[in-house]
Every structure is written in structure tokens, then in C-alpha cells.
Protein backbone atom coordinates (compact mmCIF):
# COMPACT_ATOMS: atom_id res chain seq x y z
CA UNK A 1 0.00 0.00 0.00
CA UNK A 2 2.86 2.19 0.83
CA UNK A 3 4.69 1.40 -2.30
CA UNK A 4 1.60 2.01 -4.67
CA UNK A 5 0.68 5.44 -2.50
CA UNK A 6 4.23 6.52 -3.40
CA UNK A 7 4.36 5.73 -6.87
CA UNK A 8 0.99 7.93 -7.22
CA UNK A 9 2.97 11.25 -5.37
CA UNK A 10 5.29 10.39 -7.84
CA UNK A 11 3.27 10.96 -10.81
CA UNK A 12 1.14 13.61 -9.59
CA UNK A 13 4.29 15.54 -8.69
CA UNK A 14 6.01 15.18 -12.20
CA UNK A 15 2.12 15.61 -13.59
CA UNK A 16 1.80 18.78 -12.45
CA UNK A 17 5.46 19.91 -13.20
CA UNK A 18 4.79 18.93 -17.09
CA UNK A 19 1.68 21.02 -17.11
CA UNK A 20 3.00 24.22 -15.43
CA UNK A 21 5.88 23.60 -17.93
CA UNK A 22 3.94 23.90 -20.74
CA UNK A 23 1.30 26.57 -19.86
CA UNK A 24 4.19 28.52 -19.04
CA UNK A 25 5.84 28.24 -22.29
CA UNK A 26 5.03 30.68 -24.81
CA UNK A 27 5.45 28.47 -28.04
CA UNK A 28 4.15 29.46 -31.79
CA UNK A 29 0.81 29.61 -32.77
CA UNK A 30 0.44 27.24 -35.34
CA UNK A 31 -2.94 26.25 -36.90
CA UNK A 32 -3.69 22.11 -37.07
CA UNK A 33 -2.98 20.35 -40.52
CA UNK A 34 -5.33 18.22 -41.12
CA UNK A 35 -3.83 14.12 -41.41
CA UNK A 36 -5.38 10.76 -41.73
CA UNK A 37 -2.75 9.30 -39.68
CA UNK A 38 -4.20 7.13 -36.81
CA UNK A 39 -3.06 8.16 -33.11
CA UNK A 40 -1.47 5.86 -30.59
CA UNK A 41 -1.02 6.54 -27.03
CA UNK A 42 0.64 4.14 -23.77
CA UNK A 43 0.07 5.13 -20.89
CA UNK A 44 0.55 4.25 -16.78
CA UNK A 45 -0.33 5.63 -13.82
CA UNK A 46 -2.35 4.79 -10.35
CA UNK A 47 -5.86 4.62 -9.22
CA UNK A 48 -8.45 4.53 -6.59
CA UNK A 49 -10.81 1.55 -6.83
CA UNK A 50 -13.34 2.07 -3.65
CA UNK A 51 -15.31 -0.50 -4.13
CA UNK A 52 -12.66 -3.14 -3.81
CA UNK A 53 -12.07 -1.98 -0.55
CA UNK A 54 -15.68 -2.44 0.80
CA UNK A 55 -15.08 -5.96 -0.32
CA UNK A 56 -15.08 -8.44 2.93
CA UNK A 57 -13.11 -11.56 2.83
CA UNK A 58 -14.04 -14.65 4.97
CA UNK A 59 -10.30 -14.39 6.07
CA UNK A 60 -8.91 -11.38 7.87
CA UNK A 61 -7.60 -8.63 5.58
CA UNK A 62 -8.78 -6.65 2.91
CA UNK A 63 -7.89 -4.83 -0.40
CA UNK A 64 -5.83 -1.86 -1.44
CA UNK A 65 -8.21 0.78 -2.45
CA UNK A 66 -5.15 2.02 -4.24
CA UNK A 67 -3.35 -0.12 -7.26
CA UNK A 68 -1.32 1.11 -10.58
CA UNK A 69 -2.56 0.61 -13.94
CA UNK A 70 -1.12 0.24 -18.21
CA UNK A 71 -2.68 1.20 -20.74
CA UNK A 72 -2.41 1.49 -25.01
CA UNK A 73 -4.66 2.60 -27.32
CA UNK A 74 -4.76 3.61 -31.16
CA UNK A 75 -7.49 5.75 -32.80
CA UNK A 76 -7.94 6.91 -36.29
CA UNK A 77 -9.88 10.28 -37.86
CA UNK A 78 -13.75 9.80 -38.54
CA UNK A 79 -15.12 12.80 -39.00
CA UNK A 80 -13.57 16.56 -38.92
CA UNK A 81 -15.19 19.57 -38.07
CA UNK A 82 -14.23 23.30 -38.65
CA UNK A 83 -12.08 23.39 -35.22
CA UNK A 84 -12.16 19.54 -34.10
CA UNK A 85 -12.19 16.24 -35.24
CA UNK A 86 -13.26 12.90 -34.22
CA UNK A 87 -11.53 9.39 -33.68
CA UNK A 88 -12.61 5.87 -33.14
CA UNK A 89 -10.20 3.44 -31.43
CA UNK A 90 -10.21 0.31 -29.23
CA UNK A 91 -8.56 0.81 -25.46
CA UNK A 92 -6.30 -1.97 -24.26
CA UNK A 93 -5.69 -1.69 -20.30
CA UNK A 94 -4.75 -3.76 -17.08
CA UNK A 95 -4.73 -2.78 -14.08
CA UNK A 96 -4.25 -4.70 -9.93
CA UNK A 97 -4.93 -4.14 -6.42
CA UNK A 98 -2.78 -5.80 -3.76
CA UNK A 99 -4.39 -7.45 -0.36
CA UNK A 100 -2.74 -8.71 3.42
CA UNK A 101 -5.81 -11.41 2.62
CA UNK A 102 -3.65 -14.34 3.18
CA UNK A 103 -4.05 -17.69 0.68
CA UNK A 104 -2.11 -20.29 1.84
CA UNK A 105 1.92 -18.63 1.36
CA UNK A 106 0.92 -15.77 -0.05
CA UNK A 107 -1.36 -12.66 -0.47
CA UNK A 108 -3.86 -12.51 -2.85
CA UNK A 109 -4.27 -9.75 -4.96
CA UNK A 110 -7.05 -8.62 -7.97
CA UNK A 111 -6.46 -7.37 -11.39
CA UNK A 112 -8.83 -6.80 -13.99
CA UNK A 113 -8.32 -6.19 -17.86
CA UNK A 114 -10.34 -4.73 -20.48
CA UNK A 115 -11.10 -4.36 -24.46
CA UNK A 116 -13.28 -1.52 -25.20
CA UNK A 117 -14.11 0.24 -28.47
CA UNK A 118 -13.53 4.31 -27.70
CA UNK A 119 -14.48 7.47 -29.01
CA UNK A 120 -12.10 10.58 -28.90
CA UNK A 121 -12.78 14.09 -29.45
CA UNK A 122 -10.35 16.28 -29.82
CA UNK A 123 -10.20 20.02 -29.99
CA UNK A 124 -8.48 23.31 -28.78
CA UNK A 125 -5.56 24.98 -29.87
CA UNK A 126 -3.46 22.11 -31.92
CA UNK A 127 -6.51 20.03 -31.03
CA UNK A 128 -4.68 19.01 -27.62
CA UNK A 129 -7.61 18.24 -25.52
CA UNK A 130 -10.06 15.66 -25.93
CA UNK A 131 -12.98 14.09 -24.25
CA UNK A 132 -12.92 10.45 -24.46
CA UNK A 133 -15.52 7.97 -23.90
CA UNK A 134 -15.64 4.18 -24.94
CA UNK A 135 -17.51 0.83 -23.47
CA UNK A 136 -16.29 -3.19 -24.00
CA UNK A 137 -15.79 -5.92 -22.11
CA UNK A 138 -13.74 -6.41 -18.67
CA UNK A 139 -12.31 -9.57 -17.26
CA UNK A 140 -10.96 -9.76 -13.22
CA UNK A 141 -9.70 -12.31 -11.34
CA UNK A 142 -8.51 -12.65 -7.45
CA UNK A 143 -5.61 -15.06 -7.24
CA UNK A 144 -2.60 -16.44 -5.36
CA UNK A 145 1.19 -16.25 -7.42
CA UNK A 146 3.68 -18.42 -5.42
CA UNK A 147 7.12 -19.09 -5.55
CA UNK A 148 9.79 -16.82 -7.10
CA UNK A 149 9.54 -16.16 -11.30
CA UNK A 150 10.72 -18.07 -13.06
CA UNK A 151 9.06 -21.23 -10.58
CA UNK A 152 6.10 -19.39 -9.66
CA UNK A 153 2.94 -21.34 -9.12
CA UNK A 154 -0.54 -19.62 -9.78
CA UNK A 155 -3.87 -20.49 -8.03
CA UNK A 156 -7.23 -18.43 -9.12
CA UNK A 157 -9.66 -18.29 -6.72
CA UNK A 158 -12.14 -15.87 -8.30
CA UNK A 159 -13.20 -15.02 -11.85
CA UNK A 160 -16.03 -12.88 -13.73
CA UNK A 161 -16.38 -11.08 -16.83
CA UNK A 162 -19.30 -8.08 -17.56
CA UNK A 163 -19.81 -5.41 -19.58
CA UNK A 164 -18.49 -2.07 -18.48
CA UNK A 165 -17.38 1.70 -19.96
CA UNK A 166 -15.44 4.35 -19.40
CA UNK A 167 -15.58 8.42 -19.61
CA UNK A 168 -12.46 10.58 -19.59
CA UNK A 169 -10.07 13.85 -20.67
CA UNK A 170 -7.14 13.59 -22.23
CA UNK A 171 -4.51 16.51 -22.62
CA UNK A 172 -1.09 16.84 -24.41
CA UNK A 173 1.61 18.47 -23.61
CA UNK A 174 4.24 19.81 -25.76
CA UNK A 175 4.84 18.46 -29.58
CA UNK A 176 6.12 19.51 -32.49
CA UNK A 177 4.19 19.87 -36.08
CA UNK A 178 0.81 19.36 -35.06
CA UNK A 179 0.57 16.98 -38.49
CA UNK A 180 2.71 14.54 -36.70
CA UNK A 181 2.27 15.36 -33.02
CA UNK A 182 3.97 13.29 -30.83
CA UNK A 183 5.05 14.13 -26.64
CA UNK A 184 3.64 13.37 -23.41
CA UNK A 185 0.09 12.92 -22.16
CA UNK A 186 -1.98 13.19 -19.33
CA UNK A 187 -5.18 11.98 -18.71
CA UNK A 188 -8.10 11.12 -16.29
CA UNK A 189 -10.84 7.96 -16.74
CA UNK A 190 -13.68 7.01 -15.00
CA UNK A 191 -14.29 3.22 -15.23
CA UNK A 192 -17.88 2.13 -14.45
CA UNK A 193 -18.39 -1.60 -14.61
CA UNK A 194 -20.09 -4.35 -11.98
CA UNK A 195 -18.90 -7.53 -11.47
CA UNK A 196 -21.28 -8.83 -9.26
CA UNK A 197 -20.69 -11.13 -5.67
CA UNK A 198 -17.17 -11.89 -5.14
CA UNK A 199 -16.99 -15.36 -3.55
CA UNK A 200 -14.79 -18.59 -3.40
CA UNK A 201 -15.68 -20.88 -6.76
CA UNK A 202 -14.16 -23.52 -5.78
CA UNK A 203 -15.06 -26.18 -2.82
CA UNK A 204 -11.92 -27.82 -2.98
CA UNK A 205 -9.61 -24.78 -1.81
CA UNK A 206 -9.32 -23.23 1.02
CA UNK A 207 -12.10 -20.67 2.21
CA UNK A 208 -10.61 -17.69 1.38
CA UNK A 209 -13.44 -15.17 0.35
CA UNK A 210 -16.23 -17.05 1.76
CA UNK A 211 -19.48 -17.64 0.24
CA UNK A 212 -20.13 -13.95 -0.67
CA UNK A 213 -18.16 -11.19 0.42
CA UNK A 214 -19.96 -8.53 -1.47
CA UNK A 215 -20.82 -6.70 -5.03
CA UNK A 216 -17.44 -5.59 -6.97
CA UNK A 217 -18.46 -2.55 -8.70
CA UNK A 218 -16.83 0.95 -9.86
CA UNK A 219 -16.32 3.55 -10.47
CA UNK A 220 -12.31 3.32 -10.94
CA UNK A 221 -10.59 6.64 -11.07
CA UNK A 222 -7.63 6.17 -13.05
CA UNK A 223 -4.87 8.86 -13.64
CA UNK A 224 -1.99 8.56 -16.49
CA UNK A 225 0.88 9.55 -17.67
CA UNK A 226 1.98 8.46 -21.24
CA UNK A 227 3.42 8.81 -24.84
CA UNK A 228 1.31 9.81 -27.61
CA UNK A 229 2.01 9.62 -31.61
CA UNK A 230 0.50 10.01 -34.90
């Protein structure tokens, strides 16, 4: 918890150092030229997952509200408008909450993953804002990992798919010719997705979370930090 707390000051700190960087700099006006190349971002940063953290185990412990997250995505032009365009995509992302809920050697922890078909729109000076929104499919799971990589021996205790979306910002900072922009990225996503009850699926392993130790839901609040390109 400590370790994932840190690693969000971290990027908050060099977050906000970027964008006072670049609202301070007084670079050239210059107008967007219009491209059909696509746009590709990666991206990582932390988040705050609340409802993980209502979640309550048969065994003593609980889960990091807190947990880090990866992302890439790629989006190509649509539709243009006089001072804004429009891109459709697909998201790519992972992201995992520790736990002290003991297993059998080990913690367990949670991660989820998800595919989801986005919209971006982007506009503003160099269009270097955007609103994004997008909705797919999510997959988590709550499992063991013993042992030490490479002899590392993985036991899943919970799984469960559903359909979920997302709504977000996006803003870049810095870049060159605006027809092949390319430089850092910050944004902010709200995940909203329900899993339904977490319990043990499995008779033959240990009782771990029980017969139902509540409704996994979001909303996740994500933040990032990435590399964008087109």
C-alpha cells in the first residue's frame, strides 16, 4: 500500500510539473494540418478503486483501495469539423490491487483487464484536448502467485467477466508539427463496470473469500501519464 501510494505522489508531482511547464511556455501559434494518420497513445499511472475496498473476505484482511494501472490505445480520424475532429479506437488496459488477505503462502491480490471500443474528441488549440468515452468488455480475477519467477505457481480463486465503460479527458503536452504530433500525455478515466458477488468458486480450496463477500463494482478513477504519436 505504501509502495503504490508513493508511486501515485510520484506521478502527480512530475504531472503537475509537465503542465505548469507547458502553460508557461510561450510556443508558436500554429494552426492544425489536417492528417489521416491514426493516433497511438501508452500510458501508466495509479488509481483509486473504492469499491474493492468495501469488499469483505471470509479471512482477515482486505484490499488496497489504491493499485497502478497500463494502458495502449490507437485511434484513427472519422469525422472533422471546422475546429475539431473525431476518432474511433479500441482501449487496451490492465490494471491490480494488492491485499494482506492471506491464501495459503501468499497474499492474494485482484487485477482486472479490459477491451473496449472508444471514441475521442479532440479540440483546442493544436486540437490538444479531448474528451474520451468508450464501453467493451472487462475480465478480473482474485488469485494467489507463489514461488519466485521463473518457478512461480498460480492459483485463481475468483473469476467474472461483464460489460463495463469508461468516460475521460485527455490533454497533451508539448509536440512539435501538429501533423505529426507526438510528446507526453496526461489523462483522467472514469471506469464504471459491476462484477457482481465476489466469492470462493471452488469447494476444494481453502475458504478464502467465503461464500459472498460482497458486489465488486466501480467507479475506478484512473490517472496517467503516457506517450502519444501520430
Amino acid at each position: 500500500m505504501k509502495r503504490i501510494t508513493s508511486i501515485a505522489g510520484v506521478i502527480g508531482i512530475a504531472c503537475a510539473s509537465l503542465v505548469a511547464s507547458d502553460l508557461a511556455r510561450a510556443d508558436e501559434e500554429i494552426d492544425w494540418v489536417t492528417t489521416s494518420r491514426g493516433r497511438y497513445e501508452i500510458a501508466l499511472g495509479a488509481h483509486s478503486w473504492p469499491g474493492i475496498a468495501d469488499l469483505q473476505p471470509a479471512r482477515d484482511g482486505s484490499f488496497d483501495e489504491l493499485g497502478f494501472n497500463i494502458s495502449m490505445a490507437g485511434h484513427w480520424p472519422v469525422w472533422r469539423f471546422d475546429e475539431s475532429e473525431l476518432l474511433l479506437g479500441v482501449d487496451l488496459g490492465f490494471f491490480s490491487n494488492d491485499s494482506n488477505v492471506r491464501f495459503v503462502t501468499e497474499d492474494v491480490f485482484a487485477r482486472a483487464g479490459y477491451l473496449v471500443p472508444s471514441l475521442k474528441w479532440m479540440f483546442g488549440r493544436k486540437h490538444r484536448y479531448s474528451l474520451d468515452a468508450g464501453a467493451g468488455y472487462y475480465l478480473v480475477d482474485i488469485a494467489e502467485l507463489a514461488g519466485d519467477y521463473p518457478l512461480t505457481v498460480e492459483t485463481e480463486i475468483w473469476e467474472e467477466g461483464a460489460v463495463g465503460g469508461y468516460v475521460g479527458v485527455t490533454v497533451d503536452i508539448g509536440g512539435g508539427d501538429p501533423a505529426r504530433n507526438r510528446g507526453v500525455m496526461l489523462s483522467f478515466k472514469t471506469h464504471f463496470i459491476d462484477f457482481g458477488s465476489v466469492r470462493d468458486q471452488s469447494s476444494l480450496l481453502p475458504q478464502t473469500l467465503g461464500s459472498n463477500a460482497g458486489d465488486l463494482t466501480g467507479p475506478v478513477y484512473m490517472m496517467q501519464l503516457g506517450y502519444r504519436w501520430r
